[in-house]
PDB file of N, CA and C in Angstrom:
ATOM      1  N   UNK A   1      27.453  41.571   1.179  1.00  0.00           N
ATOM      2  CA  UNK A   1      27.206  40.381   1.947  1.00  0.00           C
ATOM      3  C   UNK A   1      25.880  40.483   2.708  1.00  0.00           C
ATOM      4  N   UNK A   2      25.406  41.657   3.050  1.00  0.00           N
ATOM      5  CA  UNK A   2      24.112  42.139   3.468  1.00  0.00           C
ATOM      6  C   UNK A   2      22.875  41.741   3.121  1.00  0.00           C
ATOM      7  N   UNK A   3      23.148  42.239   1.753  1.00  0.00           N
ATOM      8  CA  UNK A   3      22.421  41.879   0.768  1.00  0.00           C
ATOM      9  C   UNK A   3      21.947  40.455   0.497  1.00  0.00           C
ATOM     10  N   UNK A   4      22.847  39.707   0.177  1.00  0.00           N
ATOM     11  CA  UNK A   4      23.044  37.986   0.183  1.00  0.00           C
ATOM     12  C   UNK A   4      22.135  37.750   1.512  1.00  0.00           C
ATOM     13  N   UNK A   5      22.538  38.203   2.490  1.00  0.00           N
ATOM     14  CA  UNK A   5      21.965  37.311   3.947  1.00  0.00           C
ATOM     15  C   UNK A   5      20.248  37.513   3.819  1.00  0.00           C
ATOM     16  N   UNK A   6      20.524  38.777   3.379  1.00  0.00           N
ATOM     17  CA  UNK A   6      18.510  39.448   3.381  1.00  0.00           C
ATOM     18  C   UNK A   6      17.799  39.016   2.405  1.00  0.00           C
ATOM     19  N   UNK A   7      18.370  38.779   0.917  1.00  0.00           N
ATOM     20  CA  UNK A   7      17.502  37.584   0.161  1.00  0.00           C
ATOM     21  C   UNK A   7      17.334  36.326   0.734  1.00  0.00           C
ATOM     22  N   UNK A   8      18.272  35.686   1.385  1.00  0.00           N
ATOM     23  CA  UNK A   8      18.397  34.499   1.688  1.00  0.00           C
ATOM     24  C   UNK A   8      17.171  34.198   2.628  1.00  0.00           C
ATOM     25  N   UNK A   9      16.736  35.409   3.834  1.00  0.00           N
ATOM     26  CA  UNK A   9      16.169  35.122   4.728  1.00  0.00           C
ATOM     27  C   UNK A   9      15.149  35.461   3.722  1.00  0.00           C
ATOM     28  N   UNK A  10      14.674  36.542   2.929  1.00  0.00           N
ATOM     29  CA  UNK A  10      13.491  36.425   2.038  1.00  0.00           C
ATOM     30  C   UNK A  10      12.900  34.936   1.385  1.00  0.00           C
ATOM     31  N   UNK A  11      13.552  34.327   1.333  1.00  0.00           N
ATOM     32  CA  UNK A  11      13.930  33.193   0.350  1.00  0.00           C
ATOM     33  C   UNK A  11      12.920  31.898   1.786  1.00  0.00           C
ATOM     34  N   UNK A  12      13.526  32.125   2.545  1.00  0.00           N
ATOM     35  CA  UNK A  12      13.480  30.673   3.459  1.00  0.00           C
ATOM     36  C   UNK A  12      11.996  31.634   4.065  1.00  0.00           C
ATOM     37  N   UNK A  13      11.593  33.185   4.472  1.00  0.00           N
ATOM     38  CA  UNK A  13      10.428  33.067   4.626  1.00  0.00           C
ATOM     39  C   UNK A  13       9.436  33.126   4.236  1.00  0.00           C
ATOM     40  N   UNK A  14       9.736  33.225   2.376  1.00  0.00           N
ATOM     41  CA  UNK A  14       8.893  32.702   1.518  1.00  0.00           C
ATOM     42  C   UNK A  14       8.308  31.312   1.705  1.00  0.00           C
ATOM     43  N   UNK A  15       9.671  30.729   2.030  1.00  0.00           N
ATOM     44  CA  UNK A  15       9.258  29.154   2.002  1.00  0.00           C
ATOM     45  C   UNK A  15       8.636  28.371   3.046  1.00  0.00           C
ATOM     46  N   UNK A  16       8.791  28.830   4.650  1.00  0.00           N
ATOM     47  CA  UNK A  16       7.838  29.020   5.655  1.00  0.00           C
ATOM     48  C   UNK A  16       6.738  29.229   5.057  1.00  0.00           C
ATOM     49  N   UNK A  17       6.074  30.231   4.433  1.00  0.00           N
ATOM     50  CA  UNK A  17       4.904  30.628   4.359  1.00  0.00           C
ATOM     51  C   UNK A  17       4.160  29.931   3.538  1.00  0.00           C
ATOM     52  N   UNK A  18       4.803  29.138   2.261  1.00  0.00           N
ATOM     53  CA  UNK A  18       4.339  28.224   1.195  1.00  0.00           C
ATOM     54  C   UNK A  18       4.062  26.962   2.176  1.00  0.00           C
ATOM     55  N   UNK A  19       5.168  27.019   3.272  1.00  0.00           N
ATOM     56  CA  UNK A  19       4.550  25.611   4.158  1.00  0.00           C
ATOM     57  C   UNK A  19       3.484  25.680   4.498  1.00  0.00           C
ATOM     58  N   UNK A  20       3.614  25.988   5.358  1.00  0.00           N
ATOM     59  CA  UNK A  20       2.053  27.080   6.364  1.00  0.00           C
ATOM     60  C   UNK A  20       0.997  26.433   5.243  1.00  0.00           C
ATOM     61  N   UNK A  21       0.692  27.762   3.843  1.00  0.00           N
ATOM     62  CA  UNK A  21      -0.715  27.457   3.149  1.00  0.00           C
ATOM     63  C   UNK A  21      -0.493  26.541   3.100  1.00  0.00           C
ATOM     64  N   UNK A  22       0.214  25.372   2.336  1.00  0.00           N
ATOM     65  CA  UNK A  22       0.043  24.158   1.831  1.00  0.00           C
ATOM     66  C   UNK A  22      -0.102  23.414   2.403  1.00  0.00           C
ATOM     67  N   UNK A  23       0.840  22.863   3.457  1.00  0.00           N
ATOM     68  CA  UNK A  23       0.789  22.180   4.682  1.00  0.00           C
ATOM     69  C   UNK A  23       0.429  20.688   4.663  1.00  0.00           C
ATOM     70  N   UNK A  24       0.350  20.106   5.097  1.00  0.00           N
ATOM     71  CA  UNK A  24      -0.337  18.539   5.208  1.00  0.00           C
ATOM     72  C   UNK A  24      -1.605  18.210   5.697  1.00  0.00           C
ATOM     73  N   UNK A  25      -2.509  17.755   4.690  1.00  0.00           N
ATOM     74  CA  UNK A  25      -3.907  17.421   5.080  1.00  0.00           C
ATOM     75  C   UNK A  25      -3.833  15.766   6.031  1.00  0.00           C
ATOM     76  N   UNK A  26      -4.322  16.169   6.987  1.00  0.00           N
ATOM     77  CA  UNK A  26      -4.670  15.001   7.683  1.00  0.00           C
ATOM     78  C   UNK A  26      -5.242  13.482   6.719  1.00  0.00           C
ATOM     79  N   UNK A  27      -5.228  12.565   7.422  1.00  0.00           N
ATOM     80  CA  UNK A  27      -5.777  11.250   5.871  1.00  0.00           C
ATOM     81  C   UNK A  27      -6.889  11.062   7.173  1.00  0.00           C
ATOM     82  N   UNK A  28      -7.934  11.037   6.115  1.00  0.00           N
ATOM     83  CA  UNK A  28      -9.272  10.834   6.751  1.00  0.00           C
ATOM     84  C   UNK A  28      -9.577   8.894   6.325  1.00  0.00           C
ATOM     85  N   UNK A  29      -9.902   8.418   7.481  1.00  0.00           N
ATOM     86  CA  UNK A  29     -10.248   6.999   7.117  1.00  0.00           C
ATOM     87  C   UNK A  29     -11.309   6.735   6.445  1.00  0.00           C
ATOM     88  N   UNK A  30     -10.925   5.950   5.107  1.00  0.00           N
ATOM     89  CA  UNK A  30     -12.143   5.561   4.117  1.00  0.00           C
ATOM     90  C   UNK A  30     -12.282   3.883   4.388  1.00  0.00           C
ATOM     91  N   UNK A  31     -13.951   3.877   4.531  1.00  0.00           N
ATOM     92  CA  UNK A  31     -14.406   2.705   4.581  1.00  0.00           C
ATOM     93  C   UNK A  31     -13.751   1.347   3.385  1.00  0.00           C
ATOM     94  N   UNK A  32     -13.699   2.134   2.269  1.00  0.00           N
ATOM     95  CA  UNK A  32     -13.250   1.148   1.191  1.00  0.00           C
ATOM     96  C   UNK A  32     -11.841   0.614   1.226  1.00  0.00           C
ATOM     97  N   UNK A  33     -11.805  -0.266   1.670  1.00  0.00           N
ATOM     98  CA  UNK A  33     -10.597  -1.052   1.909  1.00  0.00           C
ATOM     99  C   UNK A  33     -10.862  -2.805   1.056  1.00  0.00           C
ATOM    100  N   UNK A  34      -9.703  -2.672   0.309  1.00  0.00           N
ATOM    101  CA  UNK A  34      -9.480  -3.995  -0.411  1.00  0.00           C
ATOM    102  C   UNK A  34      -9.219  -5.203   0.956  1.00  0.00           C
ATOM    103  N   UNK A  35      -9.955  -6.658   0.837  1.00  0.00           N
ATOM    104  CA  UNK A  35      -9.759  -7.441   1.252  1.00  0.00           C
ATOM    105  C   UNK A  35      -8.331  -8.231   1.345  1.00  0.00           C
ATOM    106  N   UNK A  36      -7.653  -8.749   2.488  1.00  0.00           N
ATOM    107  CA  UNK A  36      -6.592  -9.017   2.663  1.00  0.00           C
ATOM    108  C   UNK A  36      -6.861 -10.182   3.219  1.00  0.00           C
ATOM    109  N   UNK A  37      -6.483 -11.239   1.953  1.00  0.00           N
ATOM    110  CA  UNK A  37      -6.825 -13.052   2.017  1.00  0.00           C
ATOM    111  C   UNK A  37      -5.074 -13.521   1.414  1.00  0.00           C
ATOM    112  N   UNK A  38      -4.881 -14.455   2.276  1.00  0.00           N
ATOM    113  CA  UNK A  38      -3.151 -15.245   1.888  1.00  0.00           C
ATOM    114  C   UNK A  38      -4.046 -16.559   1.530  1.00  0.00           C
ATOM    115  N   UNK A  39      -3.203 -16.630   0.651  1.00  0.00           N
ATOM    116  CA  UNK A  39      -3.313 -18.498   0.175  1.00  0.00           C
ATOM    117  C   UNK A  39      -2.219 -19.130   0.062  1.00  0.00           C
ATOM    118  N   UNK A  40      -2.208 -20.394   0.184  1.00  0.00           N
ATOM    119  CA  UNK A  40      -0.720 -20.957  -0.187  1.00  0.00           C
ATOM    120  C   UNK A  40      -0.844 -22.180  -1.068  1.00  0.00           C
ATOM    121  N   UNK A  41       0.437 -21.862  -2.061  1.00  0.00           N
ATOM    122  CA  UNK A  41       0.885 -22.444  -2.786  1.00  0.00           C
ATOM    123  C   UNK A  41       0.746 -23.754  -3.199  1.00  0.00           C
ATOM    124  N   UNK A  42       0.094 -24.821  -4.273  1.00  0.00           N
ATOM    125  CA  UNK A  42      -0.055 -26.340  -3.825  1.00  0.00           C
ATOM    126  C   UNK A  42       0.463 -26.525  -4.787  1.00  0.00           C
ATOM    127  N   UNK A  43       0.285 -28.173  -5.154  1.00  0.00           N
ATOM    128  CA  UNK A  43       0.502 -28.903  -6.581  1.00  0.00           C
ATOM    129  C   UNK A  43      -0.847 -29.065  -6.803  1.00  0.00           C
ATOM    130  N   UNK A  44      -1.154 -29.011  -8.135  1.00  0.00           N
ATOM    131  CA  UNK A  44      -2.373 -28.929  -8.708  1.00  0.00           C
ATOM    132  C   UNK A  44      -2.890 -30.539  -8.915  1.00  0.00           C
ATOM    133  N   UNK A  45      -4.407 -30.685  -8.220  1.00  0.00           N
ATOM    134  CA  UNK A  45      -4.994 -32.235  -8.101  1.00  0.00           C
ATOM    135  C   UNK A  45      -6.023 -32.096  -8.621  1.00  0.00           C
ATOM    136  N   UNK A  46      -7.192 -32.847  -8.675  1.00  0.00           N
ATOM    137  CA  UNK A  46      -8.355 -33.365  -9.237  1.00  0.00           C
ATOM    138  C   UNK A  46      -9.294 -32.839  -8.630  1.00  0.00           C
ATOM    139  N   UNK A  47      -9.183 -32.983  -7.157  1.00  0.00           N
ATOM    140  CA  UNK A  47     -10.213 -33.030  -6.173  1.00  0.00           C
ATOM    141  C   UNK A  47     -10.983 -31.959  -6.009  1.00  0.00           C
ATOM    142  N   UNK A  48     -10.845 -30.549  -6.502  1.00  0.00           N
ATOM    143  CA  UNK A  48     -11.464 -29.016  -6.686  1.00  0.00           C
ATOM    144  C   UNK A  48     -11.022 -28.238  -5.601  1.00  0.00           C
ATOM    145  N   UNK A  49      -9.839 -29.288  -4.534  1.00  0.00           N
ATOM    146  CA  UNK A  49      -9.228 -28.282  -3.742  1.00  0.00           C
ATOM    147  C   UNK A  49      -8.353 -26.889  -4.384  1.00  0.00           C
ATOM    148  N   UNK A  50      -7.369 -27.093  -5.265  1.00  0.00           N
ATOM    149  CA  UNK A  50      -7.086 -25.704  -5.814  1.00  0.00           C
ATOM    150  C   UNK A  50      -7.378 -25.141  -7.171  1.00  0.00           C
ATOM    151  N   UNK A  51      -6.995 -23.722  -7.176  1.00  0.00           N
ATOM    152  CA  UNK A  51      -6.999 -23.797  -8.405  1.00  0.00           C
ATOM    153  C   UNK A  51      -5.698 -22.790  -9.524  1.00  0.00           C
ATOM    154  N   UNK A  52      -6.011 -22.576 -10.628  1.00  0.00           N
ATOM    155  CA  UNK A  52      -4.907 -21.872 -11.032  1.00  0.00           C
ATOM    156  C   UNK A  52      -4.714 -20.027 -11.321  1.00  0.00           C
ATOM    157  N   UNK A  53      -4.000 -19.414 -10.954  1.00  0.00           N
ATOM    158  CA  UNK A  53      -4.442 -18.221 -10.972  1.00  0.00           C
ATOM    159  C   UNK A  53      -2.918 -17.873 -11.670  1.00  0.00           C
ATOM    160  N   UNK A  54      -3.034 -16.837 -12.331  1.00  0.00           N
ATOM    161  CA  UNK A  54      -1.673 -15.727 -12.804  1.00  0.00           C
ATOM    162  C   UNK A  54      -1.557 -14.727 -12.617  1.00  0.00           C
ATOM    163  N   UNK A  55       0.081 -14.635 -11.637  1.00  0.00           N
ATOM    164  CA  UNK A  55       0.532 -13.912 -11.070  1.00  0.00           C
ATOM    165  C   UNK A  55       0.542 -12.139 -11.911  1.00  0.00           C
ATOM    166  N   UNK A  56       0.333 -11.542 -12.000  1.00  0.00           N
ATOM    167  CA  UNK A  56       0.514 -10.419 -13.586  1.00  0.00           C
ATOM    168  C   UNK A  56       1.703  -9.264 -12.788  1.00  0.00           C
ATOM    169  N   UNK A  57       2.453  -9.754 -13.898  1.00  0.00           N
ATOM    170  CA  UNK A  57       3.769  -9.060 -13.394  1.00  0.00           C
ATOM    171  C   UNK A  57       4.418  -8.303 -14.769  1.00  0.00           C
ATOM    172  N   UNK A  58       5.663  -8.264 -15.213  1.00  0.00           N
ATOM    173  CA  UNK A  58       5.890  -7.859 -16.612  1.00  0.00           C
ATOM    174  C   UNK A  58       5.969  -9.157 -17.220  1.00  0.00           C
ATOM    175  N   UNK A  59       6.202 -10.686 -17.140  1.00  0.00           N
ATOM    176  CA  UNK A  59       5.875 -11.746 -17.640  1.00  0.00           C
ATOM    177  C   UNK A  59       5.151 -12.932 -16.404  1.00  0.00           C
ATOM    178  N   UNK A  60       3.556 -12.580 -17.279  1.00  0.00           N
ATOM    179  CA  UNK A  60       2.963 -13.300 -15.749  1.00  0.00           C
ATOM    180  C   UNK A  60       3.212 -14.857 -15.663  1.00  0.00           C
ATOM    181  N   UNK A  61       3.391 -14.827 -14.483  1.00  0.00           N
ATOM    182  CA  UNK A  61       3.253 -16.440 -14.046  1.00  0.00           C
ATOM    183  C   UNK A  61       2.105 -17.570 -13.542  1.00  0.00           C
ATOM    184  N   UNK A  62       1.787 -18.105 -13.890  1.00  0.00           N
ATOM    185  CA  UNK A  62       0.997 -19.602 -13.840  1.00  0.00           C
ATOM    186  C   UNK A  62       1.031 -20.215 -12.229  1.00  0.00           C
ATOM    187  N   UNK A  63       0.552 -20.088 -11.803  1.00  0.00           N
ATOM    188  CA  UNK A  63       0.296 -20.613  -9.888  1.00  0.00           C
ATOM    189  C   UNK A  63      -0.842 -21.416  -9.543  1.00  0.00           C
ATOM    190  N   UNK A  64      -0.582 -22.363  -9.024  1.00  0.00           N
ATOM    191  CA  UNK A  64      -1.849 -23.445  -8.675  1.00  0.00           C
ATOM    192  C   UNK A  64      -1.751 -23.253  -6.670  1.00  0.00           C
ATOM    193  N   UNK A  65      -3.254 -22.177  -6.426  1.00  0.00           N
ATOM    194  CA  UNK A  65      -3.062 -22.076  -5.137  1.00  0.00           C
ATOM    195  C   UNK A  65      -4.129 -22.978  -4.319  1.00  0.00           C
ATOM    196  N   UNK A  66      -4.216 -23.117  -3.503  1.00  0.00           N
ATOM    197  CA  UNK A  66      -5.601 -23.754  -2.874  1.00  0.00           C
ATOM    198  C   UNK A  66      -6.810 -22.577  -2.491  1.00  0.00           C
ATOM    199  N   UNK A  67      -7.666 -23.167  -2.645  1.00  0.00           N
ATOM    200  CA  UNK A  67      -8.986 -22.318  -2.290  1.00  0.00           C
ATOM    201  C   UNK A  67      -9.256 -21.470  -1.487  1.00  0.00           C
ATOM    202  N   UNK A  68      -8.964 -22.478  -0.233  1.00  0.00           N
ATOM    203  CA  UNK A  68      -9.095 -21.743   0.684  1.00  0.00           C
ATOM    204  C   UNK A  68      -8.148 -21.174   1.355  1.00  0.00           C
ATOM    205  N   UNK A  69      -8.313 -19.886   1.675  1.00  0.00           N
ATOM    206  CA  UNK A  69      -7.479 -18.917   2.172  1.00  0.00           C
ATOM    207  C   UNK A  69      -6.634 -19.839   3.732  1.00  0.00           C
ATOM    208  N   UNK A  70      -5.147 -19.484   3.800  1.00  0.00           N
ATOM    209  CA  UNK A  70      -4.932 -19.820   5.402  1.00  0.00           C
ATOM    210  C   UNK A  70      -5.138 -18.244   6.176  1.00  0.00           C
ATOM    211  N   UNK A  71      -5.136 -17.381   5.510  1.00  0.00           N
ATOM    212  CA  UNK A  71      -5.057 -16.049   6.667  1.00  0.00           C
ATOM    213  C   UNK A  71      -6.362 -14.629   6.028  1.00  0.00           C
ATOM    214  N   UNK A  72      -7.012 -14.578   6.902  1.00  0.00           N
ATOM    215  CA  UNK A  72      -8.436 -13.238   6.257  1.00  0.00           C
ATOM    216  C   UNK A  72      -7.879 -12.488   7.537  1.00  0.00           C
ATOM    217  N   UNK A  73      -8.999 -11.080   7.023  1.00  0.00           N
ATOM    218  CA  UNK A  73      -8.860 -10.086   8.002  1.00  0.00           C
ATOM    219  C   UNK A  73      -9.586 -10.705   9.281  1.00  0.00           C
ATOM    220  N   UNK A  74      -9.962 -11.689   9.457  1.00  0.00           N
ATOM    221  CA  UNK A  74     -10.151 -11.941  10.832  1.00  0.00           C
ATOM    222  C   UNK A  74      -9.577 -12.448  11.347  1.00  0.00           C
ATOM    223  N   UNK A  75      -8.635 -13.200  10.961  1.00  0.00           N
ATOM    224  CA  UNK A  75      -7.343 -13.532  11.555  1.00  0.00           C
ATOM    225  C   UNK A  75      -6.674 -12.264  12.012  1.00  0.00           C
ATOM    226  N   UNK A  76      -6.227 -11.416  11.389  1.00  0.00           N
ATOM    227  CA  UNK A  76      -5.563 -10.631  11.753  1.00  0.00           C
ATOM    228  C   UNK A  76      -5.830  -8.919  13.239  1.00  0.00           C
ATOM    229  N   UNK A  77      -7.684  -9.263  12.500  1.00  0.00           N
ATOM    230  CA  UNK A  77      -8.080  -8.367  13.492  1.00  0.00           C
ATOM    231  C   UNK A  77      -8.281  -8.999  14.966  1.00  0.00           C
ATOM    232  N   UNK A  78      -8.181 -10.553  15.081  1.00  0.00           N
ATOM    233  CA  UNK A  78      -8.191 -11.143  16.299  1.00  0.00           C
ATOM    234  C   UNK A  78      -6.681 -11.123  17.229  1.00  0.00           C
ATOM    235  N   UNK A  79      -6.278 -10.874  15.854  1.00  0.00           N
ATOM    236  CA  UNK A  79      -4.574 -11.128  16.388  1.00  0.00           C
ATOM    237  C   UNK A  79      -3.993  -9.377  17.351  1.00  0.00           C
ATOM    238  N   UNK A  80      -4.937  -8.403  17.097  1.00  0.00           N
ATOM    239  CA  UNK A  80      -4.590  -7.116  17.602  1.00  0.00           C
ATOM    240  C   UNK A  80      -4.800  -7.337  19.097  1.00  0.00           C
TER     241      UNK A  80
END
């Protein structure tokens, strides 16, 4: 039973030590960030207010949105 307990603790301070080196790298902030624009949904008209875009999914879908965005990152960075 000695035996058992003293691998065991071999075992877990192997695995301490694999923590340790490996450990977790901090996330360093990268400038490249994808733009974050909402649009909403219309019925499709004449006037060049919207237009049609597809959704790409495993069967994409057909969407008629309007142009212009209701929400950008400046909305949101005003909102902090």
């Amino acid at each position: 039973m000695k035996l058992l307990a003293r691998r065991f603790n071999i075992y877990l301070a192997l695995a301490f030590l694999l923590g340790l080196a490996c450990g977790c790298q901090t996330r360093q902030e990268t400038a490249d960030r994808s733009p974050c624009v909402w649009h909403i949904e219309t019925s499709p008209d004449s006037t060049g207010t919207s237009q049609n875009i597809s959704m790409l999914r495993s069967d994409p879908v057909l969407i008629t949105i309007k142009r212009e965005p209701i929400l950008t990152e400046a909305n949101i960075c005003a909102c902090q």
